[in-house]
Protein backbone atom coordinates (compact mmCIF):
# COMPACT_ATOMS: atom_id res chain seq x y z
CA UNK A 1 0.00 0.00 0.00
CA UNK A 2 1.02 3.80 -0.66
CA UNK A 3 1.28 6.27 1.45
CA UNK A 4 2.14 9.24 0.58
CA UNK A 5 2.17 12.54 3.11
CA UNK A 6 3.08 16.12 2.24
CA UNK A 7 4.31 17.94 4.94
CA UNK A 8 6.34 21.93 5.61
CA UNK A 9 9.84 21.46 6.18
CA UNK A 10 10.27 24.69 9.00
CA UNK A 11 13.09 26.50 10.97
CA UNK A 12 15.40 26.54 7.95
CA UNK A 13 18.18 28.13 9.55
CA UNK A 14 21.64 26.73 8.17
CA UNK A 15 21.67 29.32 5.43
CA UNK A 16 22.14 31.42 7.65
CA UNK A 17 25.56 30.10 8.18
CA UNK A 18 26.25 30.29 4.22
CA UNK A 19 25.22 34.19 4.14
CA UNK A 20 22.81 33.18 1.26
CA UNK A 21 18.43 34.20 0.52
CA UNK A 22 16.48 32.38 2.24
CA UNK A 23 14.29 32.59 -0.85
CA UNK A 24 17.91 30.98 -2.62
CA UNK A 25 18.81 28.82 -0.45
CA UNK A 26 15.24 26.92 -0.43
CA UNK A 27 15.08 26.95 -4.24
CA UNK A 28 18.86 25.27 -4.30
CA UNK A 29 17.17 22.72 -1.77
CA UNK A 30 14.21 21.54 -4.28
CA UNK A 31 14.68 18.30 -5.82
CA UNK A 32 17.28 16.91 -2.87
CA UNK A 33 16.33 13.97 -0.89
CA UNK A 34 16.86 14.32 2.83
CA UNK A 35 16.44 11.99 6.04
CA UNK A 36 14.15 12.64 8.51
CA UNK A 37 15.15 11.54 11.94
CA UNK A 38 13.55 11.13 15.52
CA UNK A 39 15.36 13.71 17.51
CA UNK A 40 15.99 12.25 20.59
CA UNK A 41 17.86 15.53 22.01
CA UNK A 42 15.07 18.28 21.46
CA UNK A 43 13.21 19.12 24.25
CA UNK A 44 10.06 17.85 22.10
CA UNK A 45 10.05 14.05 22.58
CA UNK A 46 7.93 13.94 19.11
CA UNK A 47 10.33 16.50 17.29
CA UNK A 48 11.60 15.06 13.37
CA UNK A 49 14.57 16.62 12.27
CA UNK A 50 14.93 16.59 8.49
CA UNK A 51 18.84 16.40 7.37
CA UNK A 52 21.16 16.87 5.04
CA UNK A 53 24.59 15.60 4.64
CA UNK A 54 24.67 14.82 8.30
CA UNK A 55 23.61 18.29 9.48
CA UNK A 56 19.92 19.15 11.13
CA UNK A 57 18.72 21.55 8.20
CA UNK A 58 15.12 22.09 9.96
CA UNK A 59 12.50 20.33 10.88
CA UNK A 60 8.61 18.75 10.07
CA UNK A 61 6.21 21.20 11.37
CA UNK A 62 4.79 20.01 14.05
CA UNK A 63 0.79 20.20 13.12
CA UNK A 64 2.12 18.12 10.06
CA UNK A 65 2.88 15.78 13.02
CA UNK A 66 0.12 15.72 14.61
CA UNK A 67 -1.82 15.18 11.64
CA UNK A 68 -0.54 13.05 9.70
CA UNK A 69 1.19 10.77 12.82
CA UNK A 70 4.36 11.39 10.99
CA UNK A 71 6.07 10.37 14.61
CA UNK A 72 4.36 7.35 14.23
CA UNK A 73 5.05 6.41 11.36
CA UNK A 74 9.18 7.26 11.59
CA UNK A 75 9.35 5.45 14.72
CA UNK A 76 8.05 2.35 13.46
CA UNK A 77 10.86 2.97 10.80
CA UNK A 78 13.92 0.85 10.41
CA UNK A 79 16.36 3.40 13.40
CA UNK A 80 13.39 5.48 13.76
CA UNK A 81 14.78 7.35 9.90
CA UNK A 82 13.37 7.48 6.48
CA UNK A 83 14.40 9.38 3.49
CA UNK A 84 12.09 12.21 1.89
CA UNK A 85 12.19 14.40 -1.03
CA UNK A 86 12.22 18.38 -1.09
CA UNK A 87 9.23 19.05 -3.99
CA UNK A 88 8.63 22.89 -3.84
CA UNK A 89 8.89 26.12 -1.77
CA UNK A 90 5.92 26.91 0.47
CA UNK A 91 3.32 30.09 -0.37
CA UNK A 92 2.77 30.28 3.14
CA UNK A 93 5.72 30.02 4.76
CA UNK A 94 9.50 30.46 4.56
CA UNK A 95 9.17 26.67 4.22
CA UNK A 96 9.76 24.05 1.84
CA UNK A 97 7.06 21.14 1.08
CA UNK A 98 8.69 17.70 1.47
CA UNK A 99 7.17 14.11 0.70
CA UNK A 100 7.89 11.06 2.12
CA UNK A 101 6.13 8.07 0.91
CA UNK A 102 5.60 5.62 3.90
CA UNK A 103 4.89 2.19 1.65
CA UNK A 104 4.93 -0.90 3.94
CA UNK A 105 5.41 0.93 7.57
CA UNK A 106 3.34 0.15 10.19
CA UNK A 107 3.19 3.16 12.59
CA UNK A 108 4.05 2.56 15.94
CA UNK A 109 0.73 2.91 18.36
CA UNK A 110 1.81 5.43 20.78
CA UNK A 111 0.11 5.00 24.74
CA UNK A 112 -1.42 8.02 25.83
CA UNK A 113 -0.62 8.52 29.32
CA UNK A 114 -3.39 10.07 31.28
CA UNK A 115 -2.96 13.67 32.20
CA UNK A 116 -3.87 14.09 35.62
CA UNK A 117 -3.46 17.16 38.32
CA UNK A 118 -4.10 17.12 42.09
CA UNK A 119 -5.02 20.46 43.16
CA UNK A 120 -5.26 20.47 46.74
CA UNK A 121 -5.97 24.42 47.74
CA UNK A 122 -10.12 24.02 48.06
CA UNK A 123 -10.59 28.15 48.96
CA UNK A 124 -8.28 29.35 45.84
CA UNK A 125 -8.61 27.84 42.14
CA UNK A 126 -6.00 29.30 39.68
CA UNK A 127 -7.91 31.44 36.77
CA UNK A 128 -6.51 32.77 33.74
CA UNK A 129 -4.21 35.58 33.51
CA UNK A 130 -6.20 38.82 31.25
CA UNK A 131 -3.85 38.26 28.49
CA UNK A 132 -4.65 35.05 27.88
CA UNK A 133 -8.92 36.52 28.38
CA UNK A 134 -7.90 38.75 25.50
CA UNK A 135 -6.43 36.55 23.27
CA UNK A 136 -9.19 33.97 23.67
CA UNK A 137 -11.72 37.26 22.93
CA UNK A 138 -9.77 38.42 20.04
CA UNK A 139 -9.42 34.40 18.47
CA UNK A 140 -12.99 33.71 19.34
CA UNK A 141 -13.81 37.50 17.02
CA UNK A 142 -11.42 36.63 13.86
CA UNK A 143 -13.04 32.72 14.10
CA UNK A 144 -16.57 33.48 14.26
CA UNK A 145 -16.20 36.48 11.68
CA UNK A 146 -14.47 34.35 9.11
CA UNK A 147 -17.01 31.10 9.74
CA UNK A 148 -20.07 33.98 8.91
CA UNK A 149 -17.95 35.19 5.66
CA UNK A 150 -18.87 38.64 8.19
CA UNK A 151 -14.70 39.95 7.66
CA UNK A 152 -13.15 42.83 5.72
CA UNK A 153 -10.06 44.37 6.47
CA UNK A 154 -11.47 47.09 8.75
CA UNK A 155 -12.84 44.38 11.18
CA UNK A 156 -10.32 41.94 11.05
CA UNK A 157 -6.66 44.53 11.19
CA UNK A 158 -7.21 45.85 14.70
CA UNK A 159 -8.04 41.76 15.31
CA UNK A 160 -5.02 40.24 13.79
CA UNK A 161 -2.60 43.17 15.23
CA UNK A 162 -3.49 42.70 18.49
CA UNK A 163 -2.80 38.69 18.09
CA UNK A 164 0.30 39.20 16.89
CA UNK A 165 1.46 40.96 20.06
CA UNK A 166 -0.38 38.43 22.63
CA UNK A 167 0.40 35.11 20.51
CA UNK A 168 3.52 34.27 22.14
CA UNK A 169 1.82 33.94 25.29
CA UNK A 170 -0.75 31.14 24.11
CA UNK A 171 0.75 27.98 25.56
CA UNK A 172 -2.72 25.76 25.57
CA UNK A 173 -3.50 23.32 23.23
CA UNK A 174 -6.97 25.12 22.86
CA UNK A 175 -4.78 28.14 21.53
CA UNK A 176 -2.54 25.59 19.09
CA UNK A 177 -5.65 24.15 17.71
CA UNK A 178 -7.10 27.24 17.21
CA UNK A 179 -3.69 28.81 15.55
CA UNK A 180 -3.92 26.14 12.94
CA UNK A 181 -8.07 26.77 12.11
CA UNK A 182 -7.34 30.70 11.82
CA UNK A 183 -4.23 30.05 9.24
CA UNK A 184 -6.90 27.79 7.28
CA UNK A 185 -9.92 29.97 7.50
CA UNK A 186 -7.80 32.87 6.25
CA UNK A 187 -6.30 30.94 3.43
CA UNK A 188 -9.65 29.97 2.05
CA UNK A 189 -11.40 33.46 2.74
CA UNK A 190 -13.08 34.86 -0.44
CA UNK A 191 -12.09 38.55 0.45
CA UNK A 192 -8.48 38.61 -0.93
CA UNK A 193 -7.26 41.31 1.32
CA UNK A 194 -8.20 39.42 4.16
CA UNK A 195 -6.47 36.44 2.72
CA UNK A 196 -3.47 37.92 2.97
CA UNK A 197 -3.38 38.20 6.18
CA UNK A 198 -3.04 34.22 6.66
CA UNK A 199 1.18 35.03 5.85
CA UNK A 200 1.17 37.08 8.97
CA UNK A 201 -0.88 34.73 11.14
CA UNK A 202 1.57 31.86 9.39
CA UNK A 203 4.96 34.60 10.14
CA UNK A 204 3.72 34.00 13.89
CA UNK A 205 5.35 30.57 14.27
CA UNK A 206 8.85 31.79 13.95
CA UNK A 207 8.52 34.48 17.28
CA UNK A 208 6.80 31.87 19.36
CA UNK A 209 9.54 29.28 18.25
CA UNK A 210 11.99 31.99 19.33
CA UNK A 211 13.76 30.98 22.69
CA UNK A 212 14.40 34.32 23.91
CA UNK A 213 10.83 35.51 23.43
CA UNK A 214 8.97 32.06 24.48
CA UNK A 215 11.81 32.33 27.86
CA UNK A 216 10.36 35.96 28.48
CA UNK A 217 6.80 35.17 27.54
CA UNK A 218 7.01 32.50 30.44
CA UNK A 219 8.16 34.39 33.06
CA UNK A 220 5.60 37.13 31.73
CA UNK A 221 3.17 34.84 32.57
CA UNK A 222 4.52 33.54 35.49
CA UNK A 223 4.54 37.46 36.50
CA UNK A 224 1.06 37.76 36.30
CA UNK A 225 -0.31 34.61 38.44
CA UNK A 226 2.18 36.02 41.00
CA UNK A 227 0.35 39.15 41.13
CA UNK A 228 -3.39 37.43 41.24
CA UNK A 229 -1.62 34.89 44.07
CA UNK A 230 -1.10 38.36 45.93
CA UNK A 231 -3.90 39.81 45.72
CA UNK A 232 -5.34 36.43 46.95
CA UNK A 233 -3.59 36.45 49.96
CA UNK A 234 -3.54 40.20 50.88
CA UNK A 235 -7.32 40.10 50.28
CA UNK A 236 -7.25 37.26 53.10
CA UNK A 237 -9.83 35.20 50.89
CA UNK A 238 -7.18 31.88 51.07
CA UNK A 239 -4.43 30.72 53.13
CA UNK A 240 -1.96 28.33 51.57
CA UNK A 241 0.34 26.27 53.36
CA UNK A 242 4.05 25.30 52.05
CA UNK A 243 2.77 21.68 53.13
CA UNK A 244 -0.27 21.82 50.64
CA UNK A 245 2.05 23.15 47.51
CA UNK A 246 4.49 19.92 48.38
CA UNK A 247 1.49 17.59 48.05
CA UNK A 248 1.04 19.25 44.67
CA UNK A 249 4.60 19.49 43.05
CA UNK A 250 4.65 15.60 44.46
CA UNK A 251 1.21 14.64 42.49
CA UNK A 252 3.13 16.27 39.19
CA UNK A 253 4.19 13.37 36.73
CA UNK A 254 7.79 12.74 37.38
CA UNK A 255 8.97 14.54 34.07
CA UNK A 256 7.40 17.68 35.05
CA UNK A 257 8.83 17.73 38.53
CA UNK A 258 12.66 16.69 36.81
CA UNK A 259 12.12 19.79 34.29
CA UNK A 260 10.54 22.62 36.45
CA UNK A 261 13.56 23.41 38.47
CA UNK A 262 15.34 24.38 35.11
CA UNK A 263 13.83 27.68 33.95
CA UNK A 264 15.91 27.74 30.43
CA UNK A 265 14.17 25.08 28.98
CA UNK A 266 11.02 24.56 30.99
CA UNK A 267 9.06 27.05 29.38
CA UNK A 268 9.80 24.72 26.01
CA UNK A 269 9.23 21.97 27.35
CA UNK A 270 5.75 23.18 28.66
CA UNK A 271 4.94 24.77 25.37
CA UNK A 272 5.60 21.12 23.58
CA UNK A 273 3.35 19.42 25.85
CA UNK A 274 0.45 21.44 24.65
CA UNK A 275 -1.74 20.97 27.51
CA UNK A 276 -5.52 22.17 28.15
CA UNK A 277 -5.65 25.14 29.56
CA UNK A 278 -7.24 24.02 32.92
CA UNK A 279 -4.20 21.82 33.51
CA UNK A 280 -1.84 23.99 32.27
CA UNK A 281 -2.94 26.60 35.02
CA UNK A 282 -2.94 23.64 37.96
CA UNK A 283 0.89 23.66 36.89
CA UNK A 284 1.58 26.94 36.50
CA UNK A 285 0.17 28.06 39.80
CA UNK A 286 1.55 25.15 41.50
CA UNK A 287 5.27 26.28 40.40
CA UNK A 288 4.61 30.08 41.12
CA UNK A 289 3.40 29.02 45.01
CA UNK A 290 6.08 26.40 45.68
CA UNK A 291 8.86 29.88 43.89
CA UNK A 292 6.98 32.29 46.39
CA UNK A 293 6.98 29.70 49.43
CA UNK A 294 11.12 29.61 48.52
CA UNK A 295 11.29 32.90 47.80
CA UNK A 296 12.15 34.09 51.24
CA UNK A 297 14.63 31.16 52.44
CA UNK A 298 16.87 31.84 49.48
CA UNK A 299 16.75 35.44 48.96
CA UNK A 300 19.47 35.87 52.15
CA UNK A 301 21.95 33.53 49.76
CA UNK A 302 21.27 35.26 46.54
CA UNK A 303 23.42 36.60 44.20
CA UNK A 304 22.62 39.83 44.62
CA UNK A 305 24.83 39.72 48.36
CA UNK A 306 27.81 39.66 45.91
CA UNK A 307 27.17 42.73 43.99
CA UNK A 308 29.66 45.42 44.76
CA UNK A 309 28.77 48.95 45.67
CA UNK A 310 25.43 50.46 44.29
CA UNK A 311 23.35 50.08 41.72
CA UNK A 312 22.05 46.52 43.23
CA UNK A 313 18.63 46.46 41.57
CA UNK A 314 20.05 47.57 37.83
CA UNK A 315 22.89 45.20 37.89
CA UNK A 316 20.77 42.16 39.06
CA UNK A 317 18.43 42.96 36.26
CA UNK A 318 21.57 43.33 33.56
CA UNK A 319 22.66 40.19 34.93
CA UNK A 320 19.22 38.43 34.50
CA UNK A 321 19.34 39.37 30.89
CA UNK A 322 22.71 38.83 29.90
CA UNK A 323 22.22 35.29 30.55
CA UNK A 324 18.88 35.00 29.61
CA UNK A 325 18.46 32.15 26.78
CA UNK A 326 22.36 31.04 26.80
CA UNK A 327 23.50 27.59 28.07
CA UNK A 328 24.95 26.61 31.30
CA UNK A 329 28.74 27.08 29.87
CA UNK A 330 27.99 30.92 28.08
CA UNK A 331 26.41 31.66 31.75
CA UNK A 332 29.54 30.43 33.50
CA UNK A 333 31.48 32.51 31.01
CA UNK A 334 29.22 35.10 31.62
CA UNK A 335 29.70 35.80 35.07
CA UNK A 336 33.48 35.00 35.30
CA UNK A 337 33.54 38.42 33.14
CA UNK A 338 31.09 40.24 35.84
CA UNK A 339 33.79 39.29 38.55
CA UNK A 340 37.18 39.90 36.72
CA UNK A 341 35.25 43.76 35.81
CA UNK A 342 34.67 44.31 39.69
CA UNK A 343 30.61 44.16 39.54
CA UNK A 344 30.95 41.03 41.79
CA UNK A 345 32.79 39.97 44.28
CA UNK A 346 32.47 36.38 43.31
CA UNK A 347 29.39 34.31 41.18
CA UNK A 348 29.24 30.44 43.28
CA UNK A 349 26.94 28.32 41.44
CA UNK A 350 24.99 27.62 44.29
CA UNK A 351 24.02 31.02 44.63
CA UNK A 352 23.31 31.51 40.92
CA UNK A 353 20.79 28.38 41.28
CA UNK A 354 19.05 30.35 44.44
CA UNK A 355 18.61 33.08 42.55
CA UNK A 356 18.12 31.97 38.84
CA UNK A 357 16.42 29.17 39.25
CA UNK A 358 18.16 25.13 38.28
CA UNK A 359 20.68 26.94 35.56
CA UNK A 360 22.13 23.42 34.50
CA UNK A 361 24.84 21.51 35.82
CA UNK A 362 27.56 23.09 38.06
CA UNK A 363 30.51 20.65 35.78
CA UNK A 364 29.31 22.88 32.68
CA UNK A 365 29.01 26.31 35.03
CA UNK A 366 32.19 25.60 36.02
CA UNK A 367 34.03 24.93 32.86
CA UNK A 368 32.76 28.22 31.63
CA UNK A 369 33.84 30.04 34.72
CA UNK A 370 37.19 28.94 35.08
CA UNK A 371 38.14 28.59 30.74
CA UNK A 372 37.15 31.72 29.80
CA UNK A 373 40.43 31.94 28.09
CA UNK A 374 40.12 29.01 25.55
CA UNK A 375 39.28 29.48 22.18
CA UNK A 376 36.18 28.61 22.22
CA UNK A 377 34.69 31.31 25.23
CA UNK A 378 37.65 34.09 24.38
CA UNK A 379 35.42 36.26 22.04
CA UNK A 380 32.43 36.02 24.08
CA UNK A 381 34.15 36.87 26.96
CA UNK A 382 35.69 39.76 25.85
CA UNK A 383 32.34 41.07 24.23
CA UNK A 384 30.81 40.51 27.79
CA UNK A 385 33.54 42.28 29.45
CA UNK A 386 33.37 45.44 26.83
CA UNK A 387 29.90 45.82 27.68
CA UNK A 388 29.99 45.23 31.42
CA UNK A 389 32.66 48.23 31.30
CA UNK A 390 30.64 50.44 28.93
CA UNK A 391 27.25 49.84 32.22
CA UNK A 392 29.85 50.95 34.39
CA UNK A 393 30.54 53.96 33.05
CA UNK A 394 27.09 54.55 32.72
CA UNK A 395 26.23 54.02 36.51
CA UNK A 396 29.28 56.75 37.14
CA UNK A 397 28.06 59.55 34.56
């Protein structure tokens, strides 16, 4: 039997690297078969990298995925690979369609595991922050104007501009699902002008994918339950109890407790799991409580104690985003040039965990600390410590 799937090859971003078009470098690809691999190392367990000559050159957008069970399918392949064939650019997206023809491959039944939350605060039941209220009123507009063939361009602009802004904060899988319908309802809309607006909506996928916005989006987000926690307690409508938060983090399925501590790459990892938005909020909430309940024990072995002279706030908040989206090693690197410039008196990795959140492993802070000299860390370094200067002579003017 034949089967045949189309699918968008996405996050083409090796051309890059050959300072060539993106519009060139996806006509060069057309015609070139590829392999698509599971890839076991992204932080989304159903990710399919598509390569090239041994290098990851993007990879099967995900609703393509989901749709067609295309992570079925390669995992029932012979080491979870299959080849593929690049057939023609995309119209909707810097993208290039790819076919794979899965003859003879049984797709490998995947188990569902249960998704399950205990929420165990009866007086106080996490509710949506009013971004994610506005997005769902905004979606909820564009949907039920295009399904009613109601839209024009004056209706729909004001609509589509405001999603654009608030779309990297839609973790559910009520907002994914509903992502994909609006990119289809705007691609078959009679009113051309409004049509067009399906490349913008499409555009979308490559800020959300972004890790520095999706890492700031999440601790947006994260912002704002703190704040309705707050007003919570300081109302005195609900007591909670650092006992009751354990019970909760402890009824979390094990993967979720193992990621959570690691702020870099939770907020991916919770965007790939694409969960309903009820659950997603259990989780959310629970991690904000059980941050606030530690808030207090760590904040007298912060980082911020080894900040010299003035300036404390602004430095700790030039430090938060100069590390913001690296790895562990950039971050050691990072703060080795903070200390050698005389902004702190030292940067212990135990300290940058207290304050930071779980960073990564203290072998990889370490190596970046203390080899800021090799090759390799050198540049960065000295970039780091030309900038760190140029603050301080800021602070002094």
């Amino acid at each position: 039997m034949t089967k045949t799937i189309s699918f968008s090859t996405v996050g083409l971003k090796f051309h890059k690297d050959q300072n060539v078009n993106i519009d060139d470098y996806i006509s060069s690809l057309i015609g070139k078969t590829v392999i698509l691999q599971h890839d076991t190392d992204n932080i989304d367990s159903h990710a399919i990298a598509v390569t090239l000559d041994g290098k990851i050159i993007g990879y099967v957008r995900r609703n393509d995925i989901d749709e067609n069970n295309i992570y079925g399918y390669i995992m029932g392949c012979y080491h979870h690979s299959h080849i593929a064939k690049f057939v023609a650019a995309s119209s909707m997206y810097k993208s290039i369609i790819t076919e794979v023809n899965f003859s003879d491959i049984t797709p490998m039944a995947e188990k569902e595991e249960p998704i399950e939350f205990y929420w165990g605060i009866d007086a106080f039941k996490p509710e949506p922050i009013e971004e994610w209220r506005e997005l769902k009123r905004v979606m909820n507009s564009m949907l039920t104007l295009l399904h009613l063939k109601a839209c024009n361009v004056s209706n729909m602009r004001p609509l589509i501009d405001i999603f654009k802004n608030l779309a990297v904060l839609g973790y559910s899988r009520e907002f994914y699902d509903d992502r994909q319908e609006l990119c289809r309802m705007l691609g078959n809309c009679a009113d051309k002008d409004v049509a067009k607006m399906q490349i913008e909506v499409a555009s979308i996928s490559t800020t959300i994918c972004d890790n520095g916005n999706r890492i700031k989006s999440y601790r947006n987000i994260c912002h704002e339950i703190e704040k309705i926690i707050k007003h919570n307690l300081e109302s005195g409508s609900v007591n909670i109890f650092r006992k009751d938060v354990e019970i909760m983090i402890n009824k979390m399925p094990k993967d979720f407790r193992v990621n959570m501590n690691y702020e870099m790459t939770f907020h991916n990892f919770l965007y790939y799991k694409k969960l309903p938005q009820n659950i997603l909020l259990n989780y959310l909430y629970a991690i904000v409580l059980n941050r606030m309940i530690n808030k207090d024990q760590n904040n007298h072995d912060s980082i911020r104690n080894y900040i010299v002279g003035p300036y404390k706030d602004g430095w700790m908040n030039f430090i938060r985003e100069s590390i913001e989206g690296n790895n562990i090693t950039t971050i050691g690197c990072t703060m080795r040039a903070y200390v050698n410039c005389g902004v702190l008196s030292s940067a212990p990795y135990r300290q940058m965990v207290n304050t930071f959140g779980n960073i990564g492993n203290d072998d990889s802070y370490h190596k970046g600390f203390n080899k800021y000299k090799d090759k390799s860390l050198k540049v960065y370094y000295d970039y780091m410590c030309n900038i760190i200067e140029s603050r301080k002579k800021n602070h002094m003017q």
